[in-house]
N, C-alpha and C. Protein backbone atom coordinates (compact mmCIF):
# COMPACT_ATOMS: atom_id res chain seq x y z
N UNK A 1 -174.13 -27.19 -52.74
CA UNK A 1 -172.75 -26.77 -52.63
C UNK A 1 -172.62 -25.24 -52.77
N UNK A 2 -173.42 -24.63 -53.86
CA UNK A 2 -173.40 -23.07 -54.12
C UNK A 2 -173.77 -22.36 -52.71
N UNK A 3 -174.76 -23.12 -51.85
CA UNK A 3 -175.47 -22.49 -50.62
C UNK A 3 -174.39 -22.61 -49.51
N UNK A 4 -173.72 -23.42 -50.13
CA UNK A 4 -172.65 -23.29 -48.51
C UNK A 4 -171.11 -22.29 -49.08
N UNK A 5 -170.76 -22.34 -50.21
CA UNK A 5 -170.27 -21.35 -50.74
C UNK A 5 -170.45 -19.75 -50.62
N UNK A 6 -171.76 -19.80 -50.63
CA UNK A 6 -172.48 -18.49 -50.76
C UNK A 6 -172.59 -18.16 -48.85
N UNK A 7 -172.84 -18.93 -48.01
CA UNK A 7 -172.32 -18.47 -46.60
C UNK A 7 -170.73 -18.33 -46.05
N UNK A 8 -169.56 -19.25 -46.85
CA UNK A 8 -168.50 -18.13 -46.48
C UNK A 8 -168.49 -17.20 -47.05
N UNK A 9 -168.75 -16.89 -48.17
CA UNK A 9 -168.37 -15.45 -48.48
C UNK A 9 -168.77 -14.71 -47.77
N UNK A 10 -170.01 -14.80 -47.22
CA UNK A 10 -171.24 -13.76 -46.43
C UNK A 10 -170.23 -13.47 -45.40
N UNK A 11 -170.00 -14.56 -44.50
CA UNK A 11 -168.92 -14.92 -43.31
C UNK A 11 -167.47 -14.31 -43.67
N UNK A 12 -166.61 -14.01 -44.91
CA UNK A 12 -165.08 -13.79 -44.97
C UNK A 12 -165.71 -12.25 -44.86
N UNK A 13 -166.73 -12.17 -45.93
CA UNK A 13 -166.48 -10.18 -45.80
C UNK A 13 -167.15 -9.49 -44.60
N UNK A 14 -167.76 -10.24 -43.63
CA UNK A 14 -167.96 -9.50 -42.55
C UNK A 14 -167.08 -9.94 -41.86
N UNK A 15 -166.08 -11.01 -41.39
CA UNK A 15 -164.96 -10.74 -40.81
C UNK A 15 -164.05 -10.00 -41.34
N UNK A 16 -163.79 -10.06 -42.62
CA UNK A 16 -162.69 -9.21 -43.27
C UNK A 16 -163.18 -7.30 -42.71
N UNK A 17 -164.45 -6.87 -42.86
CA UNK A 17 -164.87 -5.62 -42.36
C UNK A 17 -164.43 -5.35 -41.48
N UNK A 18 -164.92 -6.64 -40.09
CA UNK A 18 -164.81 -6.30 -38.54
C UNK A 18 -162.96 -5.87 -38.29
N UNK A 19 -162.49 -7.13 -39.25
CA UNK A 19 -160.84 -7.01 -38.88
C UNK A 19 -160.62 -5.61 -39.17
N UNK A 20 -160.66 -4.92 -40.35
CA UNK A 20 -160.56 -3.75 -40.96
C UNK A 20 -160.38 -2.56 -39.48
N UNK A 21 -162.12 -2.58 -39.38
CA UNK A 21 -162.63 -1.47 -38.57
C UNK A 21 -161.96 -2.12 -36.97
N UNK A 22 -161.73 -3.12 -36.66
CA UNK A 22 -160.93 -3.36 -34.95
C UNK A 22 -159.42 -2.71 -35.53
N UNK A 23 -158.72 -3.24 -36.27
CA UNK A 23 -157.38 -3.05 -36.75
C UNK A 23 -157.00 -1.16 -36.29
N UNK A 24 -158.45 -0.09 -37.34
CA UNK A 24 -157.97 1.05 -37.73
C UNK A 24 -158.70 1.62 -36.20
N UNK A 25 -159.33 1.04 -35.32
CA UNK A 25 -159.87 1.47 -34.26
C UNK A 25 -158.71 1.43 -33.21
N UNK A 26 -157.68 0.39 -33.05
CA UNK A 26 -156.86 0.31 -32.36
C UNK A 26 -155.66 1.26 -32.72
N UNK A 27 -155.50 1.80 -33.98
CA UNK A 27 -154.96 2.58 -34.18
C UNK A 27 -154.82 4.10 -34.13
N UNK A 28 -156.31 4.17 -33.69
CA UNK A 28 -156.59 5.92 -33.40
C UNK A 28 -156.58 5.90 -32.06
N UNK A 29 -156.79 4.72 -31.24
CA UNK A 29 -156.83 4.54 -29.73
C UNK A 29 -155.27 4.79 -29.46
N UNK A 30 -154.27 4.03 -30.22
CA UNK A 30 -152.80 4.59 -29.89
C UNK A 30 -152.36 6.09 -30.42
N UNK A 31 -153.01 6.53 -31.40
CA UNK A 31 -152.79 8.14 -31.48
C UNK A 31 -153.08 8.98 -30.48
N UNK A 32 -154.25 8.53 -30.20
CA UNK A 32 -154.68 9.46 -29.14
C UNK A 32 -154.05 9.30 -28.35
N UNK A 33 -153.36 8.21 -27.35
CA UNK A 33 -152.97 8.23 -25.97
C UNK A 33 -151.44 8.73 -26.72
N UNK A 34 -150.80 9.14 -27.64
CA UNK A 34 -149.61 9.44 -28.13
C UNK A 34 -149.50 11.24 -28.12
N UNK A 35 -150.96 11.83 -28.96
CA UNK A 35 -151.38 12.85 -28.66
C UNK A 35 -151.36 13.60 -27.09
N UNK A 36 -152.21 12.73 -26.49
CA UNK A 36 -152.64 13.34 -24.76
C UNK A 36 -151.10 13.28 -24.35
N UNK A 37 -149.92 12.21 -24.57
CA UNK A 37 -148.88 12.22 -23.76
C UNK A 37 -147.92 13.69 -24.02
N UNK A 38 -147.88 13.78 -25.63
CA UNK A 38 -146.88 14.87 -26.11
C UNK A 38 -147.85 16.37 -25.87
N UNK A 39 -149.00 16.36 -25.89
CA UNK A 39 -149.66 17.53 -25.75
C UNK A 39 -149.41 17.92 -24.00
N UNK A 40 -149.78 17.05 -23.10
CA UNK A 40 -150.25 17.52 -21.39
C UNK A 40 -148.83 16.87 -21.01
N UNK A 41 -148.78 15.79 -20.89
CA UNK A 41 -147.81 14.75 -20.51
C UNK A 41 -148.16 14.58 -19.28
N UNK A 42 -149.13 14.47 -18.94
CA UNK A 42 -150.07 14.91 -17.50
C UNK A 42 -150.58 12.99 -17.42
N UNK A 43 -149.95 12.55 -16.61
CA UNK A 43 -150.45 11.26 -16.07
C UNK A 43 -152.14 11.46 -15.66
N UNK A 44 -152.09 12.01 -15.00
CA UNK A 44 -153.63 12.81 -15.06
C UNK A 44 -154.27 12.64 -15.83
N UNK A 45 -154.26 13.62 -17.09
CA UNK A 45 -155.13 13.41 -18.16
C UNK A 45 -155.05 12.04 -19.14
N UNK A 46 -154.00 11.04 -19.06
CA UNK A 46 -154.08 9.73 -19.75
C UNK A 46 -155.01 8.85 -18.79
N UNK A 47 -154.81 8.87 -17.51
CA UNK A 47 -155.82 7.97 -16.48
C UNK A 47 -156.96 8.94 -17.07
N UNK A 48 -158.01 9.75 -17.02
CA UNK A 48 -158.65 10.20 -17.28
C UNK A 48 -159.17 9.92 -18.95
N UNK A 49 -158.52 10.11 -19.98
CA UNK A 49 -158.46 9.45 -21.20
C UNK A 49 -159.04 7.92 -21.05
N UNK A 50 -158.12 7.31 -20.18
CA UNK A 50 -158.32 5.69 -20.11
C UNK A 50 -159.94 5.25 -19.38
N UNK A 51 -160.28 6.56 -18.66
CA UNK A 51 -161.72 6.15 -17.68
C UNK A 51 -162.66 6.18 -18.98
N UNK A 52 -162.32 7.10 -19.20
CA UNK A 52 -162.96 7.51 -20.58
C UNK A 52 -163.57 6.84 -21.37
N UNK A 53 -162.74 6.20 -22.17
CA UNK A 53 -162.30 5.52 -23.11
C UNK A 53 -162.89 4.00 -22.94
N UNK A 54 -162.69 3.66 -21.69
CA UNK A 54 -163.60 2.00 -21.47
C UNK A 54 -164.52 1.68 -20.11
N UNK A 55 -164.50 2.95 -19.55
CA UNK A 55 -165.86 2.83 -18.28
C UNK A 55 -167.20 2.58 -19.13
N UNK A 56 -167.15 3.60 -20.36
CA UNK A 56 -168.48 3.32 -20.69
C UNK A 56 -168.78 2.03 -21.06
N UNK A 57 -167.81 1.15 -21.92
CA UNK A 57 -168.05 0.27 -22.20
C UNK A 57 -168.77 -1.29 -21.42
N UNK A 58 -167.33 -0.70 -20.08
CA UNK A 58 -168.36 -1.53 -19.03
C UNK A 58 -169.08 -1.65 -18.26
N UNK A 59 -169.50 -0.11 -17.80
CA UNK A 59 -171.19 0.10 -17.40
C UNK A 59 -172.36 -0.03 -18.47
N UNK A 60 -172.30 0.83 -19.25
CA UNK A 60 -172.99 0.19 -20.88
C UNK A 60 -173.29 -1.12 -21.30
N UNK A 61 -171.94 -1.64 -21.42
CA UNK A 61 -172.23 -2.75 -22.60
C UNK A 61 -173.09 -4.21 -22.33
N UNK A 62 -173.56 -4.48 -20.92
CA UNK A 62 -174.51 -5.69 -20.63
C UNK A 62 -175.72 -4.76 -21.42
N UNK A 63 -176.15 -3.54 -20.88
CA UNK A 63 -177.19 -3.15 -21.34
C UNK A 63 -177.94 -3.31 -23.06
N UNK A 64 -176.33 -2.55 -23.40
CA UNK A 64 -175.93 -2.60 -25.00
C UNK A 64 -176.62 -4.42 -25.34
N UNK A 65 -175.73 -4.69 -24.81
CA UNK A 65 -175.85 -6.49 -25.43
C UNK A 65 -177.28 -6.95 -25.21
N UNK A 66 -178.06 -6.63 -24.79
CA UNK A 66 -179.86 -6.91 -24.33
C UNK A 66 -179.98 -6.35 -25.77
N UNK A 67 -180.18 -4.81 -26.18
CA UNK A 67 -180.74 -4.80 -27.12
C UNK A 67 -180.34 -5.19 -28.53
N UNK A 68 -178.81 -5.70 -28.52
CA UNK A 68 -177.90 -5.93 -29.57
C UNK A 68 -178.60 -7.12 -30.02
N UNK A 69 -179.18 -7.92 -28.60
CA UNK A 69 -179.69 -9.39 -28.90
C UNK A 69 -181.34 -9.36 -29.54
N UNK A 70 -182.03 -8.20 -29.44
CA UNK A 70 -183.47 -8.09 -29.47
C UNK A 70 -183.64 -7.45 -31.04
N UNK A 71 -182.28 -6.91 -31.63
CA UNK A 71 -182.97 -6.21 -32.96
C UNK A 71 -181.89 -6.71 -33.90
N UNK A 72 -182.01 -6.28 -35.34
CA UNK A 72 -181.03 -6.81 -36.27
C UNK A 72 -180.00 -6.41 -36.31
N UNK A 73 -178.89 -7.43 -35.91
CA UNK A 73 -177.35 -7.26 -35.61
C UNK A 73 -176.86 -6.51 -36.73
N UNK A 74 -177.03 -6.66 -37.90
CA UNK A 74 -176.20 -6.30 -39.06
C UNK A 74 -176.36 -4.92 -38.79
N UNK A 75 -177.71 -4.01 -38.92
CA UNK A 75 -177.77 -2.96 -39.12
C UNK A 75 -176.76 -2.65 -37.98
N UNK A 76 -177.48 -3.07 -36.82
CA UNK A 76 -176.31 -2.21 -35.29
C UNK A 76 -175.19 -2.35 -35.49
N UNK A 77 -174.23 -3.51 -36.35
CA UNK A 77 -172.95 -3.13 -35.78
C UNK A 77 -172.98 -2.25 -37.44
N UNK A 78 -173.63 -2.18 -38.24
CA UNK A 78 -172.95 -1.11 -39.64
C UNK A 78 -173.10 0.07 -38.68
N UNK A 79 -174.19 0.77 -38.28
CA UNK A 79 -174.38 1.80 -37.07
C UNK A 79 -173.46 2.28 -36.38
N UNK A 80 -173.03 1.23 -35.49
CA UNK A 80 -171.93 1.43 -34.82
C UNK A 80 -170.75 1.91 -35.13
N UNK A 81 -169.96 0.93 -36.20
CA UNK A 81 -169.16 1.35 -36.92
C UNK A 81 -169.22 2.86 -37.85
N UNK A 82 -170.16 2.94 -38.38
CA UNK A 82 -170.66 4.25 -38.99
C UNK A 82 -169.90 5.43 -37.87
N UNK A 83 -170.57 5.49 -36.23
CA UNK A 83 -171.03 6.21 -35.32
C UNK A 83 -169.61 6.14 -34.78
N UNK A 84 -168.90 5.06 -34.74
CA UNK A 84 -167.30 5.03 -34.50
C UNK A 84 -166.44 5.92 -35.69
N UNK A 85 -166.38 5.78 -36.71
CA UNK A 85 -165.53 6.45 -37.77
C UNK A 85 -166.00 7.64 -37.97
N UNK A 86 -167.54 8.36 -37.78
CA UNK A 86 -167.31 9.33 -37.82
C UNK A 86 -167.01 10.08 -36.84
N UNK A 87 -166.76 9.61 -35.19
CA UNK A 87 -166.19 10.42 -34.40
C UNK A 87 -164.63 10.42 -34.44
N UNK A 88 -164.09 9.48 -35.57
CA UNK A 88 -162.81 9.61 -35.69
C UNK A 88 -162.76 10.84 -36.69
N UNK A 89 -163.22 10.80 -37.39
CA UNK A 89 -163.57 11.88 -38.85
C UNK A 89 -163.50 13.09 -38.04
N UNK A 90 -164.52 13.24 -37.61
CA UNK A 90 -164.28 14.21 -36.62
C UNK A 90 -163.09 15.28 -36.35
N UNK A 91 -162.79 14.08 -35.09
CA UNK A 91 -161.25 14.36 -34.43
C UNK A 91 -160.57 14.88 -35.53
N UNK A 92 -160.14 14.25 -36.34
CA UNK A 92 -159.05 14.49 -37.79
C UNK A 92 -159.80 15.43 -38.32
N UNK A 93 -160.64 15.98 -38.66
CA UNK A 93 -160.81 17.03 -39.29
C UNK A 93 -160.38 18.58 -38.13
N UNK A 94 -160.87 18.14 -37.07
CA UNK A 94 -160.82 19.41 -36.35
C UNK A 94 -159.13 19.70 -36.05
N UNK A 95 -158.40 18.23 -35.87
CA UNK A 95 -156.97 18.09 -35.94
C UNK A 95 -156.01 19.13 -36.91
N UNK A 96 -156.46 18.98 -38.37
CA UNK A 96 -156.23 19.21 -39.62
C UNK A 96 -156.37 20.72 -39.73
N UNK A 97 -157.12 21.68 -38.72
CA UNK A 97 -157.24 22.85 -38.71
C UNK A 97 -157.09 23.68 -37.42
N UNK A 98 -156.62 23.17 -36.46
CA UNK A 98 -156.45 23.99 -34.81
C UNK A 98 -155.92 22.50 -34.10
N UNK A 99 -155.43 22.91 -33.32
CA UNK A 99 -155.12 22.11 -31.97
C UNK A 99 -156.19 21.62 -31.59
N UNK A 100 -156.10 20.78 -30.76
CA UNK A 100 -157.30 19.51 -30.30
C UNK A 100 -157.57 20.01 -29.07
N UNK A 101 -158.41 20.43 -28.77
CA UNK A 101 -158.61 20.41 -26.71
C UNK A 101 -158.78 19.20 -26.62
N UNK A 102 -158.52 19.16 -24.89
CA UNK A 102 -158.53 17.87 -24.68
C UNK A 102 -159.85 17.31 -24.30
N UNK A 103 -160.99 18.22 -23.80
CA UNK A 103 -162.05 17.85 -23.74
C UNK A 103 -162.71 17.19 -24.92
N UNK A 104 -162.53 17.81 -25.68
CA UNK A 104 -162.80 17.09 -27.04
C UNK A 104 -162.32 15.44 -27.57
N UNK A 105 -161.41 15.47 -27.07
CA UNK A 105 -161.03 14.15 -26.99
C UNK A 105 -161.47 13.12 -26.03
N UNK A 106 -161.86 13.80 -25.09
CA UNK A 106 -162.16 13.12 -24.28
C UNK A 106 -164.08 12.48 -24.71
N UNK A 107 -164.40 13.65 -25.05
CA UNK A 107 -165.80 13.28 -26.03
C UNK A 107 -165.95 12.06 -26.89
N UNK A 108 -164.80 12.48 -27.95
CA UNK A 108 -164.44 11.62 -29.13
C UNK A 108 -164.50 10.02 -28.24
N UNK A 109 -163.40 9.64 -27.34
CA UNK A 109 -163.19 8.59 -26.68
C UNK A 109 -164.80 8.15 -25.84
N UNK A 110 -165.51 8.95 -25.49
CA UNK A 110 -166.55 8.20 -24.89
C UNK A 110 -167.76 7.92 -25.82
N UNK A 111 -167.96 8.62 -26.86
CA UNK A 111 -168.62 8.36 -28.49
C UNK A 111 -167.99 6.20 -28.68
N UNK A 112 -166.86 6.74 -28.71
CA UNK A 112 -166.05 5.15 -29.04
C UNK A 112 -166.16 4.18 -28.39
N UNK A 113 -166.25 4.29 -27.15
CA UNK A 113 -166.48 3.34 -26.18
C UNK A 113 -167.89 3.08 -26.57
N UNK A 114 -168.64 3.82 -26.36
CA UNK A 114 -170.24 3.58 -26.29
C UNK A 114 -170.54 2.64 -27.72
N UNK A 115 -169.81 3.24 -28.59
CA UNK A 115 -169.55 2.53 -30.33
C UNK A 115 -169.35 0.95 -30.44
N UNK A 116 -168.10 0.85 -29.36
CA UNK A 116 -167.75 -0.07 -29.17
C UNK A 116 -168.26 -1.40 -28.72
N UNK A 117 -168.89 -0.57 -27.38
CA UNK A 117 -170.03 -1.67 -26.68
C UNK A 117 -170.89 -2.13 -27.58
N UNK A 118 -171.35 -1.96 -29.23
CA UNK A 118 -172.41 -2.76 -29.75
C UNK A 118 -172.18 -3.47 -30.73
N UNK A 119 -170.71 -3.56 -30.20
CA UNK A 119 -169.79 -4.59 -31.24
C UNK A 119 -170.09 -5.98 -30.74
């Protein structure tokens, strides 16, 4: 009984994590496209944002998923996540002291995507 006890927990706090980190990921994904609109307001640069933002994921992510399947999941998605928050860290720090170019964002967003794909 303790052994099957002892696998939800294993199971609630890595869903409880994943929810966490999808939740605060979807939330910098709406800053940003909130950012690009009030900064350019350039339809332009949001399609561009948006190529950004999930081309990599779907040229990438079959690839991603081969090796996601060949090595230990736990470490890759802590990795990932790691490699996702600190390109948010990032952003917000450089935010916190100058204006954002937009290239930079556009960086930040393809860091995330790529992050994303090894979810």
């Amino acid at each position: 009984m303790e052994k099957y006890n002892n696998w939800k927990l294993k199971f609630y706090t890595i869903w409880a994590g994943q929810a966490v980190s999808l939740i605060t990921s979807a939330i910098l994904q709406m800053a940003i496209i909130f950012y690009l609109t009030e900064k350019t307001g350039s339809a332009m640069v949001l399609s561009m944002a948006s190529l950004v933002g999930f081309l990599p994921y779907a040229v990438f992510g079959p690839a991603i998923g081969v090796l996601v399947d060949r090595h230990d999941r736990k470490k890759i998605m802590i990795g990932a996540d790691l490699i996702i928050a600190a390109a948010g860290a990032v952003l917000a720090i450089v935010a916190f002291y100058m204006e954002l170019p937009v290239w930079m964002v556009m960086i930040v967003l393809f860091i995330r995507s790529i992050g994303t794909a090894f979810h």
